[in-house]
PDB file of N, CA and C in Angstrom:
ATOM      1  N   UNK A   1      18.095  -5.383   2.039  1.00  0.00           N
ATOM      2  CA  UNK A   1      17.632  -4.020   1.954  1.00  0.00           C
ATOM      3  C   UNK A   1      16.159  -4.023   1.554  1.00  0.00           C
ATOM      4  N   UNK A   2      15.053  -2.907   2.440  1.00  0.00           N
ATOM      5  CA  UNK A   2      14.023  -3.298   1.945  1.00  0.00           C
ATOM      6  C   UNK A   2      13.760  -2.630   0.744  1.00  0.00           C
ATOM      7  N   UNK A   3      12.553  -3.383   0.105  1.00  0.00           N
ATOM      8  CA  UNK A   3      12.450  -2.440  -1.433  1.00  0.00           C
ATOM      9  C   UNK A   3      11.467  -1.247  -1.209  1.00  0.00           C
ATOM     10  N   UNK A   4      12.149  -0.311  -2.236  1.00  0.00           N
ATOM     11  CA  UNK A   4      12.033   1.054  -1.767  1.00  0.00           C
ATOM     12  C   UNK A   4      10.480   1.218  -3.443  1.00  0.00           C
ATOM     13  N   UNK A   5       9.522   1.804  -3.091  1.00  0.00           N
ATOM     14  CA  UNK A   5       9.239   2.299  -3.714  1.00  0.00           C
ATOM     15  C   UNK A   5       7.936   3.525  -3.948  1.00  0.00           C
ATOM     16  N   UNK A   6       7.354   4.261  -4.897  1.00  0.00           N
ATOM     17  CA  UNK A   6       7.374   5.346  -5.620  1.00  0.00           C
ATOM     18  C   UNK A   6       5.648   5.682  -5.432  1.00  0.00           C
ATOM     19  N   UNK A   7       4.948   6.285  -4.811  1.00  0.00           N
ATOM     20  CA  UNK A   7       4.028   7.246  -5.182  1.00  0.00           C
ATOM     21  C   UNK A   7       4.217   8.620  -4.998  1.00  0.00           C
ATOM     22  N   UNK A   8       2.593   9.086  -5.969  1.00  0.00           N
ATOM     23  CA  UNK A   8       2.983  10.214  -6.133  1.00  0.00           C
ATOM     24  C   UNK A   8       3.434  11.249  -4.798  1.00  0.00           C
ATOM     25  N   UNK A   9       4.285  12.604  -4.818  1.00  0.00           N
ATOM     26  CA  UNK A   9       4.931  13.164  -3.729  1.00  0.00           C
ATOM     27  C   UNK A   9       5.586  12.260  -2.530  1.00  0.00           C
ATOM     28  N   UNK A  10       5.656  10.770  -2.330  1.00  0.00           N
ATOM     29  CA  UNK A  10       6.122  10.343  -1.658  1.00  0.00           C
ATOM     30  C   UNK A  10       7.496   9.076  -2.270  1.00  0.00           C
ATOM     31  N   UNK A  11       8.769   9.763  -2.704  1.00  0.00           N
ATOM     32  CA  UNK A  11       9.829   9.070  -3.413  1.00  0.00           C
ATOM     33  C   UNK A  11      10.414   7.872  -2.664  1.00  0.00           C
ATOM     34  N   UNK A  12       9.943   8.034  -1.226  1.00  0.00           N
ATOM     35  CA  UNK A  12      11.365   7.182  -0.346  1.00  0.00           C
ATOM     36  C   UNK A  12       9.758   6.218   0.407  1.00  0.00           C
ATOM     37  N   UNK A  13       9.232   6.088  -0.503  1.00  0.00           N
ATOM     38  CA  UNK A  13       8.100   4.319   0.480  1.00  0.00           C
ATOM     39  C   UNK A  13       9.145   3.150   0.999  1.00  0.00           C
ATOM     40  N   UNK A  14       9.099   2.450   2.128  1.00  0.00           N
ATOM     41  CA  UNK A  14       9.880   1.483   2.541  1.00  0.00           C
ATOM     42  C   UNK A  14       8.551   0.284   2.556  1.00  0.00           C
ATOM     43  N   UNK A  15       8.967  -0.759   1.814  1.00  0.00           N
ATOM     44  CA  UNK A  15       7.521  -1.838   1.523  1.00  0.00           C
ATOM     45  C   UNK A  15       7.232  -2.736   3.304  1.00  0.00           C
ATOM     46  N   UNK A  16       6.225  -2.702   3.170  1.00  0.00           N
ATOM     47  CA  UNK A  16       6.834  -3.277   4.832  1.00  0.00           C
ATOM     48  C   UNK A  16       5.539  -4.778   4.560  1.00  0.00           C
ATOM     49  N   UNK A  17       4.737  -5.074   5.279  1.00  0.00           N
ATOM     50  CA  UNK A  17       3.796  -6.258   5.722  1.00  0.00           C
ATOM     51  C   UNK A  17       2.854  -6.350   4.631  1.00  0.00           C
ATOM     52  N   UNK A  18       2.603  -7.788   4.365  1.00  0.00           N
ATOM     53  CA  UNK A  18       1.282  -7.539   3.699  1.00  0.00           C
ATOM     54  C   UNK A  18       0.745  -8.756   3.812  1.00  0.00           C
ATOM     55  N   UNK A  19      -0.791  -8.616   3.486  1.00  0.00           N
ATOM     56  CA  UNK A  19      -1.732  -9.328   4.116  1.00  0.00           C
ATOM     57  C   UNK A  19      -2.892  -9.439   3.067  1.00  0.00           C
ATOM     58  N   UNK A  20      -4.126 -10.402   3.297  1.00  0.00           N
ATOM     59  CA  UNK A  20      -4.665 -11.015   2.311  1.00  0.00           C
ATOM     60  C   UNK A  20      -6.226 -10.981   3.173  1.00  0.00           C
ATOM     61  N   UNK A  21      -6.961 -10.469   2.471  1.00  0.00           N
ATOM     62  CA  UNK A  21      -8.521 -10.437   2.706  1.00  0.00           C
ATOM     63  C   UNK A  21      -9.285 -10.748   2.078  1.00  0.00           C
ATOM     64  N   UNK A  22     -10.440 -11.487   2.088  1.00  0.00           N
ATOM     65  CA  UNK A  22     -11.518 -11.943   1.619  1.00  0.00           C
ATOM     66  C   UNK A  22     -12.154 -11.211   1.268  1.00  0.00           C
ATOM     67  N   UNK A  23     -12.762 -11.143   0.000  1.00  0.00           N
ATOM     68  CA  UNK A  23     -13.728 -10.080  -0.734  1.00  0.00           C
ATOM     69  C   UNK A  23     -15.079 -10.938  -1.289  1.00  0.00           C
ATOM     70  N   UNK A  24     -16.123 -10.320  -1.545  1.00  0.00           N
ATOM     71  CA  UNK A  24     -16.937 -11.061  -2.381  1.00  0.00           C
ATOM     72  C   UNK A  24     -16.282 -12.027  -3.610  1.00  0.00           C
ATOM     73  N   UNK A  25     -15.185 -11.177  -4.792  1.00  0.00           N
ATOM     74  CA  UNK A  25     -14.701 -11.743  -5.696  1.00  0.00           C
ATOM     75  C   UNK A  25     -13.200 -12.741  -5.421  1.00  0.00           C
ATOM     76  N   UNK A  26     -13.506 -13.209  -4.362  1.00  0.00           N
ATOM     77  CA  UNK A  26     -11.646 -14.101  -3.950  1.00  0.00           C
ATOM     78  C   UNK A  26     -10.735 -13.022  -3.395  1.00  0.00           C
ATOM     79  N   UNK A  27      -9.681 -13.414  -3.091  1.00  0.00           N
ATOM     80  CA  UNK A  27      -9.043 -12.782  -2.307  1.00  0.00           C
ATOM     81  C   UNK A  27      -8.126 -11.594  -2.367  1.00  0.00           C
ATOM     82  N   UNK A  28      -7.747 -10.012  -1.928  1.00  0.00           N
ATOM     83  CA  UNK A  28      -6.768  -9.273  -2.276  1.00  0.00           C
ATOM     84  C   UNK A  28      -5.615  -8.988  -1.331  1.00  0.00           C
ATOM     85  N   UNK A  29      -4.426  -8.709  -2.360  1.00  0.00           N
ATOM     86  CA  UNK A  29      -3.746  -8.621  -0.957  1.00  0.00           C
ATOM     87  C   UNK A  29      -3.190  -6.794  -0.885  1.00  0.00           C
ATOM     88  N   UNK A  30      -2.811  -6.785   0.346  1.00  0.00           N
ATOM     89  CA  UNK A  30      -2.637  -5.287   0.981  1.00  0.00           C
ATOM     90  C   UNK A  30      -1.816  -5.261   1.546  1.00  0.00           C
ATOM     91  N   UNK A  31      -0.965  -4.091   0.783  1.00  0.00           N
ATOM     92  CA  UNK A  31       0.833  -4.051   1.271  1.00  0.00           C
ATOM     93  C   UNK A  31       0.606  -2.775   1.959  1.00  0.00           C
ATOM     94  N   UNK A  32       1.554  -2.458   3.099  1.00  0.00           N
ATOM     95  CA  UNK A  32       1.605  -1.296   4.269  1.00  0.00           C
ATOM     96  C   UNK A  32       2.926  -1.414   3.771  1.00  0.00           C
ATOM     97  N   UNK A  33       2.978   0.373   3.187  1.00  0.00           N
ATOM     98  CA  UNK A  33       4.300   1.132   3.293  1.00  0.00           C
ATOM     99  C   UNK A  33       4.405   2.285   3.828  1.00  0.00           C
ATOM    100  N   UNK A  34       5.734   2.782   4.278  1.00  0.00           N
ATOM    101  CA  UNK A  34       5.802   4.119   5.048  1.00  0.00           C
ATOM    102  C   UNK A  34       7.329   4.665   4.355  1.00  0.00           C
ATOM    103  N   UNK A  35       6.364   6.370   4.242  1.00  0.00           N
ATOM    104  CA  UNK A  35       7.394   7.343   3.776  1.00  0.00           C
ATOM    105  C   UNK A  35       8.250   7.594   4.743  1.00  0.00           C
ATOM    106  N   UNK A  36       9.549   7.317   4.561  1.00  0.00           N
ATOM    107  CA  UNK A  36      10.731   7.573   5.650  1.00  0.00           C
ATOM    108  C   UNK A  36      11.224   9.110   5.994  1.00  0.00           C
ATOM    109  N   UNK A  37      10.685  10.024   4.872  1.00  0.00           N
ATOM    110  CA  UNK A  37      11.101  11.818   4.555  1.00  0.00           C
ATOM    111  C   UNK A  37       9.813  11.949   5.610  1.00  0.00           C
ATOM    112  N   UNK A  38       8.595  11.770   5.779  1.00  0.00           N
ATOM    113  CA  UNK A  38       7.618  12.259   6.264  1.00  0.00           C
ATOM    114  C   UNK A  38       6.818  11.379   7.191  1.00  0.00           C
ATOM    115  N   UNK A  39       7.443   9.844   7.121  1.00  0.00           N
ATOM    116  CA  UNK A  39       6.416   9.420   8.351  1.00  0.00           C
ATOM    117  C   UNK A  39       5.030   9.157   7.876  1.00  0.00           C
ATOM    118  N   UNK A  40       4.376   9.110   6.793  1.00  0.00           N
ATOM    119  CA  UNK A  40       2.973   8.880   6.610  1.00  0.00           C
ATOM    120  C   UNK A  40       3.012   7.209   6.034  1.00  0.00           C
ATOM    121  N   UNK A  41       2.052   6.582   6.842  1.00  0.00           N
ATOM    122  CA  UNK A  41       1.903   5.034   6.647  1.00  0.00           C
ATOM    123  C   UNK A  41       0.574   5.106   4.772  1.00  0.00           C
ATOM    124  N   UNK A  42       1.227   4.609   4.301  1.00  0.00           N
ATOM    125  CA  UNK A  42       0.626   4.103   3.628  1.00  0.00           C
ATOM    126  C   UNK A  42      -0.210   2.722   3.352  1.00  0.00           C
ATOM    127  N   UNK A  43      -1.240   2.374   2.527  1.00  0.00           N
ATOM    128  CA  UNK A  43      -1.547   1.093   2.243  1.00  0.00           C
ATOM    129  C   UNK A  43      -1.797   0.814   0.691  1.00  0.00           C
ATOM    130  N   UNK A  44      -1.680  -0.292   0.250  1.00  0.00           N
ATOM    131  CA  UNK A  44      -1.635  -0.357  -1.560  1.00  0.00           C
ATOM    132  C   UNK A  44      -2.779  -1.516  -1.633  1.00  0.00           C
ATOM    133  N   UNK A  45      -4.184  -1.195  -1.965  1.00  0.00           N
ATOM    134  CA  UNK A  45      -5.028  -2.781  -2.580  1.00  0.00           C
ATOM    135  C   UNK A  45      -4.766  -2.914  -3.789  1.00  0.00           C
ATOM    136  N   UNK A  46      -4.069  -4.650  -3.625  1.00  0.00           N
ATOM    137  CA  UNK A  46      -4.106  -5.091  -5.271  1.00  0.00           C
ATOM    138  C   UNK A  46      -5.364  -5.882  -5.726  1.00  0.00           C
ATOM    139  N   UNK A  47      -6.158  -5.168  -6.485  1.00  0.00           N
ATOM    140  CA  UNK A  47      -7.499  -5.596  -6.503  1.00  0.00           C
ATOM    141  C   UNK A  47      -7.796  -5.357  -7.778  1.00  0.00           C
ATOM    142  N   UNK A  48      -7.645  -6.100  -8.604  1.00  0.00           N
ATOM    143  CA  UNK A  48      -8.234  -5.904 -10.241  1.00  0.00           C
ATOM    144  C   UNK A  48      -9.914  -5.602 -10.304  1.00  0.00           C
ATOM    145  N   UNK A  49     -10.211  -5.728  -9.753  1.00  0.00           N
ATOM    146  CA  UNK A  49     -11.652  -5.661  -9.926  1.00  0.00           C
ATOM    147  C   UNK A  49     -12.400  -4.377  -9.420  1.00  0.00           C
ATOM    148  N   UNK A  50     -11.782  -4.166  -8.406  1.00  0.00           N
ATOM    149  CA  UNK A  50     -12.040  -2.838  -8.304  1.00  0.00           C
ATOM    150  C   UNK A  50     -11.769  -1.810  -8.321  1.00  0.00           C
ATOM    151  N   UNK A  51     -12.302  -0.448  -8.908  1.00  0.00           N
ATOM    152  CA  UNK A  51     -11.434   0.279  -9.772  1.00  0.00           C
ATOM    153  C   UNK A  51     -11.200   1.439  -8.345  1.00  0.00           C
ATOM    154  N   UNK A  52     -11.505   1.625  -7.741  1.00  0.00           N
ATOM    155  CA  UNK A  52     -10.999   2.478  -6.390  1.00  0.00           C
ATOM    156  C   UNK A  52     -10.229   1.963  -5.595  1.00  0.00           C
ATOM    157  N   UNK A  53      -9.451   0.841  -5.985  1.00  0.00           N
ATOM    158  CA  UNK A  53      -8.797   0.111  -5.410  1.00  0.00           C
ATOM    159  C   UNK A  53      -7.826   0.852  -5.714  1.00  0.00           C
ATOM    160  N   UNK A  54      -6.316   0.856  -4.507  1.00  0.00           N
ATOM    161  CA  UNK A  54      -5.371   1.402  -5.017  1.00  0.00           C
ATOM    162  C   UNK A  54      -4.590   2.055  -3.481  1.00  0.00           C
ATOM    163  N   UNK A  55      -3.414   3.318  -3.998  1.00  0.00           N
ATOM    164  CA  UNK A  55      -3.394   4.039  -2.718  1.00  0.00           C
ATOM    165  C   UNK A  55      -4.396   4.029  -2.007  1.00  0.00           C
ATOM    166  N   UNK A  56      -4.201   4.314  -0.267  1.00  0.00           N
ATOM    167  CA  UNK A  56      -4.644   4.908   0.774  1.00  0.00           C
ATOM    168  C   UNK A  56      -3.647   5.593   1.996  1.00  0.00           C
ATOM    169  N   UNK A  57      -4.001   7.174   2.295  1.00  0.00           N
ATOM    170  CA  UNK A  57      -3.439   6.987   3.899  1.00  0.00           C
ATOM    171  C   UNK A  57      -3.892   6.113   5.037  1.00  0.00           C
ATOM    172  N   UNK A  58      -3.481   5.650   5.986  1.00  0.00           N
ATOM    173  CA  UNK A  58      -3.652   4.698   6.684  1.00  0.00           C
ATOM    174  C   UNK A  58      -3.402   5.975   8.332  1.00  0.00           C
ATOM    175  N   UNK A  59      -2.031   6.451   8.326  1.00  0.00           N
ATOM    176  CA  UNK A  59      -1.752   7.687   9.220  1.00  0.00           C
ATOM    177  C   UNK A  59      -0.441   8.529   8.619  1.00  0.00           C
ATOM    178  N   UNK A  60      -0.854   9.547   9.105  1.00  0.00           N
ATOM    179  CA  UNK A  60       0.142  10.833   8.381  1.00  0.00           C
ATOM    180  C   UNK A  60       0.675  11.292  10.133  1.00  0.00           C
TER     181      UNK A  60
END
């Protein structure tokens, strides 16, 4: 079962692909999830370093 999880207004995220990019500071990685109630693709940077790092829509 995939793991299900939680931003804000969007309860039902399904975790799907993730992937790893080169930054000035080493590498982050970037998980693509999608709300199953609404269909909007999400993306998550795990990036300590930078502080706007975080949610994004990707497509709604």
């Amino acid at each position: 079962m995939p793991y299900r999880c939680c931003a804000p207004g969007h309860p039902e995220l399904m975790n799907g692909m993730h992937r790893t990019e080169a930054h000035r500071h080493g590498q982050v990685t970037i998980t693509k999830y999608r709300c199953e109630r609404c269909g909007t693709i999400w993306e998550y940077e795990n990036n300590k370093v930078n502080r706007n790092a975080g949610w994004s829509v990707v497509v709604r």
